[in-house]
Protein backbone atom coordinates (compact mmCIF):
# COMPACT_ATOMS: atom_id res chain seq x y z
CA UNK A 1 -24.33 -9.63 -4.40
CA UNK A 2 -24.67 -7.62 -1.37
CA UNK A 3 -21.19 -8.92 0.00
CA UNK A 4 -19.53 -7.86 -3.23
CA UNK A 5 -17.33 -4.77 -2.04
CA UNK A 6 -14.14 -5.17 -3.98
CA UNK A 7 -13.70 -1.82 -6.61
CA UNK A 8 -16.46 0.19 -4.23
CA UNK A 9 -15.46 3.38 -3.09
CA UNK A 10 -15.98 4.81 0.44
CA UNK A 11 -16.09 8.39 0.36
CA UNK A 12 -13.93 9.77 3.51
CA UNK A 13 -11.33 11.99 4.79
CA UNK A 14 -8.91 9.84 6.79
CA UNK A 15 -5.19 9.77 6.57
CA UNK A 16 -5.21 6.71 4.06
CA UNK A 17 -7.92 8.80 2.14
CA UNK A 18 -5.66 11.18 1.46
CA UNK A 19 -2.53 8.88 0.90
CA UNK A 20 -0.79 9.48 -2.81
CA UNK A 21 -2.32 6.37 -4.61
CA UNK A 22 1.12 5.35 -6.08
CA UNK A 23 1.73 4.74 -2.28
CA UNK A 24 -1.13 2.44 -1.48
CA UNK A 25 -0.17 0.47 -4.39
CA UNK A 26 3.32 0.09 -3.94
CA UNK A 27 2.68 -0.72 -0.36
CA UNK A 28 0.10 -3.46 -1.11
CA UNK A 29 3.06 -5.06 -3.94
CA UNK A 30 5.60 -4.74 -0.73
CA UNK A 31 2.78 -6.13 1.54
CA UNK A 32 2.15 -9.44 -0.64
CA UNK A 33 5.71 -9.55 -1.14
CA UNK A 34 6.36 -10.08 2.51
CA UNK A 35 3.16 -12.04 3.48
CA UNK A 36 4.33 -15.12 1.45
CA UNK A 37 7.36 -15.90 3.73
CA UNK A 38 7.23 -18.10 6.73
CA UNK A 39 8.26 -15.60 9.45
CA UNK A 40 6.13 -17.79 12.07
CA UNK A 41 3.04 -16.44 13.99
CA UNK A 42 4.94 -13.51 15.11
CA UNK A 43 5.55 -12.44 11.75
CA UNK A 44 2.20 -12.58 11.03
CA UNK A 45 0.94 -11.58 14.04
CA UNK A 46 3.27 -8.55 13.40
CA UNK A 47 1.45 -7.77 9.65
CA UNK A 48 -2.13 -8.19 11.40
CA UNK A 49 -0.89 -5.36 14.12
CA UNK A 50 -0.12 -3.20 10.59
CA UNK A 51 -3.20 -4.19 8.61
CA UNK A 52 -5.42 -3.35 11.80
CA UNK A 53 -3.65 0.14 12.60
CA UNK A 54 -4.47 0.85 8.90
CA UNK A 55 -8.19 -0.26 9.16
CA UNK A 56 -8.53 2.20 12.00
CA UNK A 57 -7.00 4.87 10.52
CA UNK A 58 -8.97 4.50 7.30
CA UNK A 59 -12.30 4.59 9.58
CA UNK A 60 -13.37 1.93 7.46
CA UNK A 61 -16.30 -0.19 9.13
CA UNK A 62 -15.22 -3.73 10.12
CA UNK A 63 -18.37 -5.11 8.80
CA UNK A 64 -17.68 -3.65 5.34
CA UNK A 65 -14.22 -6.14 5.58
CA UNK A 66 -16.19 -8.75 6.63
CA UNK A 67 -18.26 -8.67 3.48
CA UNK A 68 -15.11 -8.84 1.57
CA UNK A 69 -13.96 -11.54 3.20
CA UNK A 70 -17.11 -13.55 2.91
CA UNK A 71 -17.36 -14.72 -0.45
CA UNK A 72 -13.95 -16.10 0.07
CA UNK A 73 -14.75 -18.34 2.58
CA UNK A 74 -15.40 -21.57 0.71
CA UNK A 75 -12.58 -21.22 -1.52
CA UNK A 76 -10.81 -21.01 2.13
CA UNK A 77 -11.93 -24.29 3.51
CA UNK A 78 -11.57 -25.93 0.35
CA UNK A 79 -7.85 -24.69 0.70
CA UNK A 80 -7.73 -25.81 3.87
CA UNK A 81 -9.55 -29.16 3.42
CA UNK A 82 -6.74 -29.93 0.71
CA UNK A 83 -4.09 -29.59 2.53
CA UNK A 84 -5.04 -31.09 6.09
CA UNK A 85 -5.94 -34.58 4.19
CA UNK A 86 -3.34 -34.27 1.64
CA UNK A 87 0.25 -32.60 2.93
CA UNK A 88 2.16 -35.58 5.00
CA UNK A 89 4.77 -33.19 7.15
CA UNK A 90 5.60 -33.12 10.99
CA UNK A 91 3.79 -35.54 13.11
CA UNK A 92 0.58 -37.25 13.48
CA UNK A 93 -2.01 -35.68 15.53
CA UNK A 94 -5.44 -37.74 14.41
CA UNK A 95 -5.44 -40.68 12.70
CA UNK A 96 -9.21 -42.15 11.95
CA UNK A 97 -9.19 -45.14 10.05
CA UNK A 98 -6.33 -45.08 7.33
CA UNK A 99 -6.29 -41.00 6.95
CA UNK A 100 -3.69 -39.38 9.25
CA UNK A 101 -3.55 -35.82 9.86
CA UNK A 102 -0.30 -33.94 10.56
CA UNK A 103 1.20 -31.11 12.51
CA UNK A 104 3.02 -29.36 9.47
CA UNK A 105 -0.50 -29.70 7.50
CA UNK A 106 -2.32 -27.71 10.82
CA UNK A 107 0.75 -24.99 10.66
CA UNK A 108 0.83 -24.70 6.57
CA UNK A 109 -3.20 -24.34 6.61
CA UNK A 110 -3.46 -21.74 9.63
CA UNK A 111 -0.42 -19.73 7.16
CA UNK A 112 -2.96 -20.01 4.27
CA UNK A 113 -5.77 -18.88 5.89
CA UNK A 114 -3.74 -15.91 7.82
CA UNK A 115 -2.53 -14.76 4.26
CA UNK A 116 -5.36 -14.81 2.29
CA UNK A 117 -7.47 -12.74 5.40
CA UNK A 118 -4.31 -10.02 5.60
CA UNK A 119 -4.62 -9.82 1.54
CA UNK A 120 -8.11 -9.51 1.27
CA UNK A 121 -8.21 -7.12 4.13
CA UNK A 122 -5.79 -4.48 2.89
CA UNK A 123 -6.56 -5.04 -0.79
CA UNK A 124 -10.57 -4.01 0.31
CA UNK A 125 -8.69 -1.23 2.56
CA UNK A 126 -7.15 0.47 -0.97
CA UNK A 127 -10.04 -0.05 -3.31
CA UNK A 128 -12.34 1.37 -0.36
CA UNK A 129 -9.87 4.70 0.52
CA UNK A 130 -9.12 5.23 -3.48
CA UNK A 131 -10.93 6.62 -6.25
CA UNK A 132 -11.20 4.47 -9.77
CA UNK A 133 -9.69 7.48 -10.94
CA UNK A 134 -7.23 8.10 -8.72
CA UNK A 135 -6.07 4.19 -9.48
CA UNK A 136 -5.61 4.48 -12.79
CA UNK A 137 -3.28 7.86 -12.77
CA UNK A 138 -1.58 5.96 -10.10
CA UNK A 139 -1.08 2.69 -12.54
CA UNK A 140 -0.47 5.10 -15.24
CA UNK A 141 2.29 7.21 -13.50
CA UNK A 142 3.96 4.00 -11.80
CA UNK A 143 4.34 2.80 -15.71
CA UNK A 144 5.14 5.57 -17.17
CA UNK A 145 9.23 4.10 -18.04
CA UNK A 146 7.85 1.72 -19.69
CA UNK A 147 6.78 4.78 -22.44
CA UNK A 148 10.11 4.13 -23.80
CA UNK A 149 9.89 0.68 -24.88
CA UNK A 150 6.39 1.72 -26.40
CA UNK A 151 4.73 -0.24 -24.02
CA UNK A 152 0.75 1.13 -24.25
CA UNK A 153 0.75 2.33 -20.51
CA UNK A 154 -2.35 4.53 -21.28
CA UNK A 155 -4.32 2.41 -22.68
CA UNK A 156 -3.63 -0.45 -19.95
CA UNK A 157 -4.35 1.98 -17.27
CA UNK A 158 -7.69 3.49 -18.88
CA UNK A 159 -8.51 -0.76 -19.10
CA UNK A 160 -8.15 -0.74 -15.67
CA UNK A 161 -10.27 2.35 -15.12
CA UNK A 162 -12.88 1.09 -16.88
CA UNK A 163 -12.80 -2.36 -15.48
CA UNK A 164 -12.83 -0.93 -11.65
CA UNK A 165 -15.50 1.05 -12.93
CA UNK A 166 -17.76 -0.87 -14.22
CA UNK A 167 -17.75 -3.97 -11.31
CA UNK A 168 -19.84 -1.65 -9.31
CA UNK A 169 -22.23 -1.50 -12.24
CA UNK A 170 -22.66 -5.09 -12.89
CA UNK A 171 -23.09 -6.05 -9.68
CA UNK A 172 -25.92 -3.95 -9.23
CA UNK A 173 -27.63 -4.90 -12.97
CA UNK A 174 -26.72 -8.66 -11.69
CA UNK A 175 -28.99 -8.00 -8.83
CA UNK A 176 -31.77 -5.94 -10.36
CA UNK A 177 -31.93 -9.06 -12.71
CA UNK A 178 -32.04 -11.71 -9.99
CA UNK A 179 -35.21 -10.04 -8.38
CA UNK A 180 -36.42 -9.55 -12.24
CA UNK A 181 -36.07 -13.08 -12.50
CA UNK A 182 -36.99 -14.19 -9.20
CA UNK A 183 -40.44 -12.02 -9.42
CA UNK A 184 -40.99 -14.51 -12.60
CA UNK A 185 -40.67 -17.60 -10.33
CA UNK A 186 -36.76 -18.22 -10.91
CA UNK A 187 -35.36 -19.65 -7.52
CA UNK A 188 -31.85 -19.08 -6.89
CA UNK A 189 -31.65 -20.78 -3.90
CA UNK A 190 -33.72 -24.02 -4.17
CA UNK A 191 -34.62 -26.77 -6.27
CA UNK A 192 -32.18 -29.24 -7.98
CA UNK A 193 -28.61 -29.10 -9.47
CA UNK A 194 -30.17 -28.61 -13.31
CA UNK A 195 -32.96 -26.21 -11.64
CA UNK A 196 -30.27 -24.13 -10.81
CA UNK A 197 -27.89 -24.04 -13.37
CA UNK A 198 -31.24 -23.09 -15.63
CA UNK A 199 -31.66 -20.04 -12.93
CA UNK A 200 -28.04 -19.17 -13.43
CA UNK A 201 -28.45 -19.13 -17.12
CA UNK A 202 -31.42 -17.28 -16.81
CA UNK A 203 -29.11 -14.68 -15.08
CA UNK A 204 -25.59 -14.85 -16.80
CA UNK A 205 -27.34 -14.26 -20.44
CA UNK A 206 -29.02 -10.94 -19.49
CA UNK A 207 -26.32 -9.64 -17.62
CA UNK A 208 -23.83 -10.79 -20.81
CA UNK A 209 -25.74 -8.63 -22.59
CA UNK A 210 -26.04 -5.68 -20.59
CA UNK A 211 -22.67 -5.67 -20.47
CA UNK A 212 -21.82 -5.39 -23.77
CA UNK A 213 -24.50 -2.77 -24.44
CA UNK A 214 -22.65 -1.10 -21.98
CA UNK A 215 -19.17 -1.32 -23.83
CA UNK A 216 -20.71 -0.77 -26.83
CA UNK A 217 -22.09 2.82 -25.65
CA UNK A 218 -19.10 3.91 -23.84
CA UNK A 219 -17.35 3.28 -27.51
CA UNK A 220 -19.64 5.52 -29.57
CA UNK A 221 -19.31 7.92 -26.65
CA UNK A 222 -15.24 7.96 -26.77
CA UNK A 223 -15.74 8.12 -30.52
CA UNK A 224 -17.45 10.89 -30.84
CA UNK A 225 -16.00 13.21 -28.48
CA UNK A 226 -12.56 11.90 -30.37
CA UNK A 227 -10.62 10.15 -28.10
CA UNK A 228 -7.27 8.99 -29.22
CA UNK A 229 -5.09 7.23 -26.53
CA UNK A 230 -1.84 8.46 -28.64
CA UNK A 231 -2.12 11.83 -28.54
CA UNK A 232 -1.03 14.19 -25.80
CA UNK A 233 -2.87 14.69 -23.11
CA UNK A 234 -3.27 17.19 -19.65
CA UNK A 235 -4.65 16.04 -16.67
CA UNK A 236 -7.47 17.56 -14.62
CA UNK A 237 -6.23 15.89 -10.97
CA UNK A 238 -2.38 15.51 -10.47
CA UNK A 239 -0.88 13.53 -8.18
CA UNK A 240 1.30 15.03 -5.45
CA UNK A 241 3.98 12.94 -3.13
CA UNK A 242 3.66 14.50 -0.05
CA UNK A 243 5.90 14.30 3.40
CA UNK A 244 3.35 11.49 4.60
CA UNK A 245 3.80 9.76 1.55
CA UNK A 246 7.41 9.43 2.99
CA UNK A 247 6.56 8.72 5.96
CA UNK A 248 4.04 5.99 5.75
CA UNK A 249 6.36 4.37 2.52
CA UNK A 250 9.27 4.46 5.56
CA UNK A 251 6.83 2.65 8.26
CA UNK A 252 5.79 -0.21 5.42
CA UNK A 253 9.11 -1.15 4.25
CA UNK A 254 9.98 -0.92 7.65
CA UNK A 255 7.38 -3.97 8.92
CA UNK A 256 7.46 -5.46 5.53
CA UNK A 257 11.51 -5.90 5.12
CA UNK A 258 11.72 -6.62 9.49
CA UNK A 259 9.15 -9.84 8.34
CA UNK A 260 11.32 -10.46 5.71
CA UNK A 261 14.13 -10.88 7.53
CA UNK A 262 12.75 -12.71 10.34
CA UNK A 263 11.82 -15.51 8.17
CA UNK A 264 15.40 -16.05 7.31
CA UNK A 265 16.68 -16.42 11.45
């Protein structure tokens, strides 16, 4: 649980601290945009330059990355398992026994595993430099057109809110109840494959209910201060687009849409 740093904010005055949200998430939409077309190693190597320069300027600690990354590991080899036994492209490099393993299946699973890093790595960056708060004015603001179709922008973005939240929260009652569990002889770690799922139970049930205590207070608190998502409301923080804003919008598009086009020569 200790790896678990996606919706945790770092408090910190850096540039990207101070970035307009509606900035960081636009960029991140361009960013994924762009990282899904085959502009070669240089391409890449050319969004790992960006994603770095912003990981420095955020003052973010490498290792606090790291533990993003982590927990995405298996689902990485897995990936990458898949495809070097499965995809049949290029030319044969190893052959043992009757499975042959090709070139294009190296170059497709070094893209995969170069995207998902890059994503993980600047999605942690904007969850870590931006307030829950701050995320859902952004969401709120970016949707706002969508007002006129009666789309229900504010209560989608106070969702959102509440979901970034609250993963904080769980992750902590999820491990106050593993060592609650494990002080009662649970093991986590050991025994056999029905041993654990019973340990996993034994966790999953409390925490299912914490949870929904949880929902259930923050409705009677809502309720009785009178909250009504259709009715007019002022905001305590507004968001300003600053010069920087400009700028830094101007440097993404300006590495995202150069990748872009690369992958077409």
């Amino acid at each position: 649980m200790d790896n678990m740093t996606f919706g945790k904010y770092i408090p910190g005055n850096s540039i990207i601290h101070r970035l307009d949200p509606r900035l960081k998430i636009c960029a991140v939409f361009i960013f994924l945009i762009s990282v899904f077309f085959d502009a070669g190693f240089i391409g890449y190597g050319i969004l790992a330059i960006y994603v770095l320069l912003c990981s420095l300027v955020s003052k973010i600690k490498l290792s606090h990355i790291l533990k993003a990354i982590k927990p995405m590991v298996f689902m990485m080899l897995f990936l990458m398992i898949f495809n070097i036994f499965l995809m049949k492209t290029g030319d044969v490099i190893i052959k043992i026994g009757s499975i042959s393993i090709y070139s294009g299946a190296l170059l497709q699973t070094a893209y995969i595993f170069i995207r998902l890093v890059l994503i993980i790595t600047l999605t942690t960056l904007m969850t870590s430099t931006t307030k829950p708060l701050e995320l859902t004015l952004a969401i709120e603001s970016l949707l706002n057109p969508l007002k006129r179709f009666h789309f229900p922008v504010h209560e989608l973005a106070m969702m959102i809110s509440i979901a970034l939240r609250f993963i904080p929260d769980l992750l902590d009652e999820a491990k106050r109840i593993m060592k609650a569990q494990a002080s009662r002889g649970a093991d986590f770690n050991e025994g056999s494959f029905m041993e654990k799922i019973k340990s996993i139970i034994s966790l999953i049930i409390p925490l299912f209910i914490s949870a929904f205590q949880r929902a259930e207070e923050l409705a009677n608190a809502m309720e009785s201060r009178n909250y009504n998502p259709e009715a007019t409301r002022t905001k305590y923080k507004v968001l300003t687009w600053t010069h920087l804003d400009t700028l830094s919008m101007l440097i993404t598009l300006g590495v995202c849409c150069g990748v872009i086009i690369m992958s077409f020569m």
